[in-house]
Protein backbone atom coordinates (compact mmCIF):
# COMPACT_ATOMS: atom_id res chain seq x y z
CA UNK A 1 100.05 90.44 94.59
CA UNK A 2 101.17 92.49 97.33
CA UNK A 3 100.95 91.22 100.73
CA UNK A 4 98.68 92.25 103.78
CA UNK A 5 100.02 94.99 106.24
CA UNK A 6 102.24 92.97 108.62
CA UNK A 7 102.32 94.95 111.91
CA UNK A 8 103.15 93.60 115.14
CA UNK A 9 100.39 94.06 117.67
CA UNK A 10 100.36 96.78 120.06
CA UNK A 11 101.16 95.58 123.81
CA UNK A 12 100.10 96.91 127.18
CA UNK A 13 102.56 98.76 129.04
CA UNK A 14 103.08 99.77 132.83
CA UNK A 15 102.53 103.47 131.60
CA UNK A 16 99.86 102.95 129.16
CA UNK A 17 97.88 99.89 130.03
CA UNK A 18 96.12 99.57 126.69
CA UNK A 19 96.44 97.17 123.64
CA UNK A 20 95.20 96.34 120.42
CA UNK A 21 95.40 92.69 119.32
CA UNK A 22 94.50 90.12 116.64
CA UNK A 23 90.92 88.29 117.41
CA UNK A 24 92.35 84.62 118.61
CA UNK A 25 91.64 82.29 116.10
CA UNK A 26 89.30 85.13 114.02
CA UNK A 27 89.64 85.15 110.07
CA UNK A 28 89.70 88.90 110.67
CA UNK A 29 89.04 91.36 113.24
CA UNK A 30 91.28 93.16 116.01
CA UNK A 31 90.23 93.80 119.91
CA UNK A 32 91.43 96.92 122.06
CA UNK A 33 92.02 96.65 125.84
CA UNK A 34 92.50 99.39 128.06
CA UNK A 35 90.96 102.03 125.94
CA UNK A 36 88.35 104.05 127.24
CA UNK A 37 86.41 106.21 124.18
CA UNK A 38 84.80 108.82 127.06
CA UNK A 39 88.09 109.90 126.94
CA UNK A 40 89.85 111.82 124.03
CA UNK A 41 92.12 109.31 122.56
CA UNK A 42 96.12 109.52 122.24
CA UNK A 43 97.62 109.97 119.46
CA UNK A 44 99.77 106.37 119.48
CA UNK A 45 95.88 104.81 120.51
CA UNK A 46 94.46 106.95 117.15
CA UNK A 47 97.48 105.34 115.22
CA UNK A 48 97.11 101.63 116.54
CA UNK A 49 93.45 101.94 115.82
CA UNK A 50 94.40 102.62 112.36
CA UNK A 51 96.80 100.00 111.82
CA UNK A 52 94.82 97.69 113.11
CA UNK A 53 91.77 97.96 110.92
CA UNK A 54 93.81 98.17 107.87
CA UNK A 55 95.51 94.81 109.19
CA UNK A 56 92.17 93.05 110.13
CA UNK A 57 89.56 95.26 108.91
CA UNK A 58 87.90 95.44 112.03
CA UNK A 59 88.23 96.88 115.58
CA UNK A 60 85.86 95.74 118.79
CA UNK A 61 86.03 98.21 121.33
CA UNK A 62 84.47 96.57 124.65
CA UNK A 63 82.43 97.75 127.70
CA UNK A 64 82.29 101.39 126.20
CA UNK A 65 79.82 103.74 127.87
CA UNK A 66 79.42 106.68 126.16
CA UNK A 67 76.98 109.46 124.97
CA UNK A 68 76.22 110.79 121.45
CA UNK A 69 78.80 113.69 121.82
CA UNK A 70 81.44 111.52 122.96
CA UNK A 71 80.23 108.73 120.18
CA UNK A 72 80.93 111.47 117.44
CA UNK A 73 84.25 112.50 119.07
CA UNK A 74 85.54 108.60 118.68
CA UNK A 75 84.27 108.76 114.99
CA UNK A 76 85.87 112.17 114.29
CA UNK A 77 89.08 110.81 115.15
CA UNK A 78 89.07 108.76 111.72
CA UNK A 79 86.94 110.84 109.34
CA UNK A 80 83.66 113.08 108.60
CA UNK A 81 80.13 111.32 108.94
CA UNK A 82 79.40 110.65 105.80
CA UNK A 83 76.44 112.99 104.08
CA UNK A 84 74.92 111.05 100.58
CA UNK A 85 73.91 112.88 97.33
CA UNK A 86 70.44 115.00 98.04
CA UNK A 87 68.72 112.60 95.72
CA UNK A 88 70.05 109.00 96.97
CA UNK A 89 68.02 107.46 99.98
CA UNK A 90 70.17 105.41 102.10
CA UNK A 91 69.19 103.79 105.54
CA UNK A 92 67.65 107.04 107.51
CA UNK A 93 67.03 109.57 105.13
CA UNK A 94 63.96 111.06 103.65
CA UNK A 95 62.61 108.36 101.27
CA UNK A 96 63.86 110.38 98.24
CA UNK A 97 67.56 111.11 99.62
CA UNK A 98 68.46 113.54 102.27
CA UNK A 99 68.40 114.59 105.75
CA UNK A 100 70.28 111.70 106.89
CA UNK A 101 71.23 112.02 110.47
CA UNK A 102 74.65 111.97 111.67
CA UNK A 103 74.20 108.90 114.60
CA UNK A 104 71.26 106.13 112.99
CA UNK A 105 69.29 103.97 115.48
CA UNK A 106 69.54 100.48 113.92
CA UNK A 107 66.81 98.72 116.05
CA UNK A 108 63.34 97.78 116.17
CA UNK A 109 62.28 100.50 118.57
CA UNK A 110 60.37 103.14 117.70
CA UNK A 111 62.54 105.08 115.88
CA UNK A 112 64.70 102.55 114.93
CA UNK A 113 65.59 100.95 111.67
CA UNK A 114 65.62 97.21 109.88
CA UNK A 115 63.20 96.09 112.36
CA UNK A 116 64.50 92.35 113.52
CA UNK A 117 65.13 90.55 110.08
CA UNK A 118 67.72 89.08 108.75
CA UNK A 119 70.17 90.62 106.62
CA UNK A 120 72.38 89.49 103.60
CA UNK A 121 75.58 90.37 103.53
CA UNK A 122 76.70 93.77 102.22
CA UNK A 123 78.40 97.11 102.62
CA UNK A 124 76.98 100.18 103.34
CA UNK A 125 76.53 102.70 100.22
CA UNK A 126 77.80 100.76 97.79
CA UNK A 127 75.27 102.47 95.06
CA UNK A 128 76.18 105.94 96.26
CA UNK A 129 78.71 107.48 93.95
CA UNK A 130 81.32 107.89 97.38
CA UNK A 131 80.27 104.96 99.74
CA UNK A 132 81.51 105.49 103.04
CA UNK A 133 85.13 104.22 104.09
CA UNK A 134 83.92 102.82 107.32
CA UNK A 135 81.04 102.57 109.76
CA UNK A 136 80.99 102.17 113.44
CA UNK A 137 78.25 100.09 115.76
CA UNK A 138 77.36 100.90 119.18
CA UNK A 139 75.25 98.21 121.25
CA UNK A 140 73.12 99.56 123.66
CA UNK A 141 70.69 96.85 123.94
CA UNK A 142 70.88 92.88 122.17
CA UNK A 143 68.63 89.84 122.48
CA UNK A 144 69.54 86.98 124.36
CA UNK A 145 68.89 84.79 121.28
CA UNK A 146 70.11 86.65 117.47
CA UNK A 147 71.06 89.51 116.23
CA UNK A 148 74.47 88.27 115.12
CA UNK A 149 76.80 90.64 112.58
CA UNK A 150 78.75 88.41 110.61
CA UNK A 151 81.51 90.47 108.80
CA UNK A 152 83.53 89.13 105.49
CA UNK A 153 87.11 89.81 104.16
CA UNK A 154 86.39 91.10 100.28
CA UNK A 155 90.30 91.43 100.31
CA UNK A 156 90.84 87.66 101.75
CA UNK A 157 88.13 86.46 99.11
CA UNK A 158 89.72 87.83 96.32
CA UNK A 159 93.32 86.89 96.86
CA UNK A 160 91.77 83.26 97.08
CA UNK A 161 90.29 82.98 93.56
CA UNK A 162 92.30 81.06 91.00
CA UNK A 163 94.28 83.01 88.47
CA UNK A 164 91.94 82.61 85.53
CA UNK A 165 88.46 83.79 87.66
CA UNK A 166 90.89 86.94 88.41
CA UNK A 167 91.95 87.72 85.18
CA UNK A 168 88.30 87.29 84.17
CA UNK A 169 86.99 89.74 86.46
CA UNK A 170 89.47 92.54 86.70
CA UNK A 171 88.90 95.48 84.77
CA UNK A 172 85.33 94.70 84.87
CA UNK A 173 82.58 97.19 85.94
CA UNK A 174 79.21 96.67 87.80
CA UNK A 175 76.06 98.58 88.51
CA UNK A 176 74.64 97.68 92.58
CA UNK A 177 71.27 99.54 92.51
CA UNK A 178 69.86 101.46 95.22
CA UNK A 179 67.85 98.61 97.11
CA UNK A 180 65.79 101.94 98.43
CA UNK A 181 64.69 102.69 95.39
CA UNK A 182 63.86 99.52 94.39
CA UNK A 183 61.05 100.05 97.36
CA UNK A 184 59.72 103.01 96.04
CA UNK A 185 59.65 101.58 92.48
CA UNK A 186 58.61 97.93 92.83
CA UNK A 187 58.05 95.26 90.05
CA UNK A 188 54.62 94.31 89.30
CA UNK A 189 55.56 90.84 90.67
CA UNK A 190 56.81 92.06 94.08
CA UNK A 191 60.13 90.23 92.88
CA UNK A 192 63.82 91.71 94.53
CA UNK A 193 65.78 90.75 91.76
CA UNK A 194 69.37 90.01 92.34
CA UNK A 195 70.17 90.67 88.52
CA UNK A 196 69.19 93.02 86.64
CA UNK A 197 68.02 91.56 83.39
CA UNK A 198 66.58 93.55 79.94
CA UNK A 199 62.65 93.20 80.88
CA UNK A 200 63.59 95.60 83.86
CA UNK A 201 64.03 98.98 83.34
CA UNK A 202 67.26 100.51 85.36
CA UNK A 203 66.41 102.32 88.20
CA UNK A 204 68.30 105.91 88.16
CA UNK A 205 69.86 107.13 89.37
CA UNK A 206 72.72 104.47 89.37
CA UNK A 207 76.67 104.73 89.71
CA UNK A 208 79.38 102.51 88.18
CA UNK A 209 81.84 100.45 90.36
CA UNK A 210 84.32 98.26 89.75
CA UNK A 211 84.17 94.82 90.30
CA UNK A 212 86.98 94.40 91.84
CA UNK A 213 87.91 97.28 93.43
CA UNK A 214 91.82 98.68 94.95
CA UNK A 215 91.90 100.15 98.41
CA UNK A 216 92.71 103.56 98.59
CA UNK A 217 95.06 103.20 101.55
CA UNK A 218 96.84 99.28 101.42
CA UNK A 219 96.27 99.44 97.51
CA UNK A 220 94.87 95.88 97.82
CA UNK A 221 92.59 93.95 95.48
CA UNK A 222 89.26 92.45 96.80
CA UNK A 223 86.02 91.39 95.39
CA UNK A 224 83.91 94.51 95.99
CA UNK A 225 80.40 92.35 95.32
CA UNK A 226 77.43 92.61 97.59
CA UNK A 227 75.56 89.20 98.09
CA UNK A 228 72.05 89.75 97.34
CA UNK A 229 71.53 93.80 95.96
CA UNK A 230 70.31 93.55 92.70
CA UNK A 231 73.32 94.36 90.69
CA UNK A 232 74.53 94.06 86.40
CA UNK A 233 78.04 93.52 85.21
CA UNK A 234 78.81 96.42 82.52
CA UNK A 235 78.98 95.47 78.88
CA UNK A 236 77.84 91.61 79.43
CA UNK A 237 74.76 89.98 78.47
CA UNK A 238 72.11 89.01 81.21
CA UNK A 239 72.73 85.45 80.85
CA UNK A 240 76.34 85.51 81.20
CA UNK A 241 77.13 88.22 83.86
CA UNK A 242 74.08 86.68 86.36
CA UNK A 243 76.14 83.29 86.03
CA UNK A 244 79.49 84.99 87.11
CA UNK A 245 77.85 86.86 89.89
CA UNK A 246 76.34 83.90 91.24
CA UNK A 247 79.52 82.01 91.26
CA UNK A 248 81.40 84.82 92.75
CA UNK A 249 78.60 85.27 95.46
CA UNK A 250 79.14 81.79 96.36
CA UNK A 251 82.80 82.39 97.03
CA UNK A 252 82.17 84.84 99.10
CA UNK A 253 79.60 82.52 101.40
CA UNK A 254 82.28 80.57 102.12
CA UNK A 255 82.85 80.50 106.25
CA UNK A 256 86.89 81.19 105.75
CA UNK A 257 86.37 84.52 104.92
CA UNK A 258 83.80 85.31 107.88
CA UNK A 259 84.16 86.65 111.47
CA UNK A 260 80.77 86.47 112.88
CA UNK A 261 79.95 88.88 116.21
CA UNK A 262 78.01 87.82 119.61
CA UNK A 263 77.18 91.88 120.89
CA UNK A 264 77.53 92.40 124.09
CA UNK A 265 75.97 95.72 126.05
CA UNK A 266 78.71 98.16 125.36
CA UNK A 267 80.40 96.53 122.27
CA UNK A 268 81.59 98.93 119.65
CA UNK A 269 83.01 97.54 116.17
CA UNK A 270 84.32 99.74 113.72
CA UNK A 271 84.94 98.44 110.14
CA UNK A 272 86.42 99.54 106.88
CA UNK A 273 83.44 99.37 104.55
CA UNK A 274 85.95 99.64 101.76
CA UNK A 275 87.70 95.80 102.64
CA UNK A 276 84.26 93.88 104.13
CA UNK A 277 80.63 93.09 103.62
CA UNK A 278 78.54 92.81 106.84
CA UNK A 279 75.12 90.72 107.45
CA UNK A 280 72.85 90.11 110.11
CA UNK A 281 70.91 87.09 111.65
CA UNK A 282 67.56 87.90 112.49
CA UNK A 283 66.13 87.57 116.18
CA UNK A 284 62.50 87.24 118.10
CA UNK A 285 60.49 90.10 117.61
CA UNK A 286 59.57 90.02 121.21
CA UNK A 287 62.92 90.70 121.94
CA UNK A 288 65.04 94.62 121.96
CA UNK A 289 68.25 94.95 119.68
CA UNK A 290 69.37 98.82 119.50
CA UNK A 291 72.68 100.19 118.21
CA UNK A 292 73.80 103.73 117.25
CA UNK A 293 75.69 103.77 113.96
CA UNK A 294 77.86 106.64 112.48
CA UNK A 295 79.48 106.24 109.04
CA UNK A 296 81.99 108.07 107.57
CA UNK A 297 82.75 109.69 104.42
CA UNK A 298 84.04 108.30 101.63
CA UNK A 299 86.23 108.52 98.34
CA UNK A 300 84.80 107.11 94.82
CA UNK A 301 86.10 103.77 93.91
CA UNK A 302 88.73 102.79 91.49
């Protein structure tokens, strides 16, 4: 298997004063010093950036301070905000697809979204047929108690599987179903399934994935498997494919692969959707947790 991107990090420098360095003692994640995102960024700062989420998969950018305008410039520098089909809903749109906007308040103020639940782990637009690459968070406000964002290394979690769960699963292809949808078109029980079996009718429309999917940029493998979207391996019986994705959800529970995220007031983390899943704990409803998030376009798996 090919091996991870091995760059040295980026150190400060009389002139410069900035860094970007490996999270001490983090199963993945890098950490910038020195950069301040009001500004327009340098090129070698654009380039570090870069490396350093393809290396770790994500970036923490501390004590920023900016406004939406200067939020979408950082963004920019690393893609287009990402725009989903008319008739997909995704977090923020019209309930049908559409009108998504640009910057999303995840929060439970007024016009926030996801209120202050928990949340499995899982990337963003994974049932879109071009889910984003990568998604940045912006704290403005966290609780004192909560509100974690635990990220996990697909990549890390697939290189660890034993030879005969890989040759298993590669080549295989799965259906993740639009969890919105599944709101507008509820079972009779009130059930979220977590596998689609034949007594429930598909909900449409859908896209094909692979299972385990190849990074457009590193050309890596990982284990591109959301832990609790309802989902259906391609070809298999019921029976058979829920068992697999079961196991293979359990690998990916497993704390090695996971960075998990105390916010702090001025925090931003970008991540590459393509490489991670992302979850949240949930927090007092008495208590304020607001971030901005921008995500950026995507390419179709492969």
């Amino acid at each position: 298997m090919p091996a991870v991107l091995d760059l040295p990090p980026t150190r400060p420098s009389a002139a410069a004063r900035w860094s970007v360095q490996a999270l001490p003692g983090a199963a993945l994640g890098a950490v910038t010093q020195g950069i301040d995102a009001r500004q327009p960024l340098a090129a070698a700062q654009v380039r570090a950036i870069r490396q350093a989420l393809q290396r770790h998969r994500i970036v923490l950018l501390r004590g920023q301070q900016l406004d939406d305008p200067q939020y979408l410039r950082l963004a920019s520098y690393f893609g287009a905000v990402f725009q989903p089909p008319a008739d997909v809903p995704v977090l923020a749109s019209d309930p049908y697809g559409g009108n998504t906007p640009a910057i999303v308040k995840v929060g439970n103020v007024e016009d926030g979204v996801l209120g202050n639940h928990e949340l499995a782990a899982h990337s963003d637009h994974h049932w879109t047929p071009q889910p984003s690459s990568g998604s940045f968070l912006y704290a403005l406000q966290v609780p004192a108690v909560g509100g974690e964002t635990t990220w996990v290394d697909e990549v890390a979690a697939y290189d660890a599987l034993d030879e005969a769960t890989r040759a298993e699963i590669d080549g295989l292809q799965l259906i993740t179903y639009n969890p919105f949808l599944r709101r507008l078109h509820p079972l009779p029980s009130g059930a979220r399934p977590l596998y689609r079996t034949p007594d429930i009718a598909p909900l449409a429309p859908f896209e094909v994935h692979p299972l385990v999917r190849t990074h457009p940029d590193s050309g890596l493998r990982l284990l591109y498997l959301d832990a609790a979207t309802e989902v259906e391996v391609v070809g298999w019986d019921a029976a058979r494919g829920q068992a697999l994705v079961e196991r293979l959800r359990a690998h990916l529970a497993q704390p090695r692969f996971a960075y998990t995220h105390r916010w702090q007031v001025g925090d931003i983390v970008y991540w590459d959707n393509q490489a991670t899943l992302h979850a949240r704990t949930g927090f007092a409803s008495g208590e304020t947790r607001l971030l901005k998030r921008i995500s950026l376009s995507g390419s179709r798996p492969f």
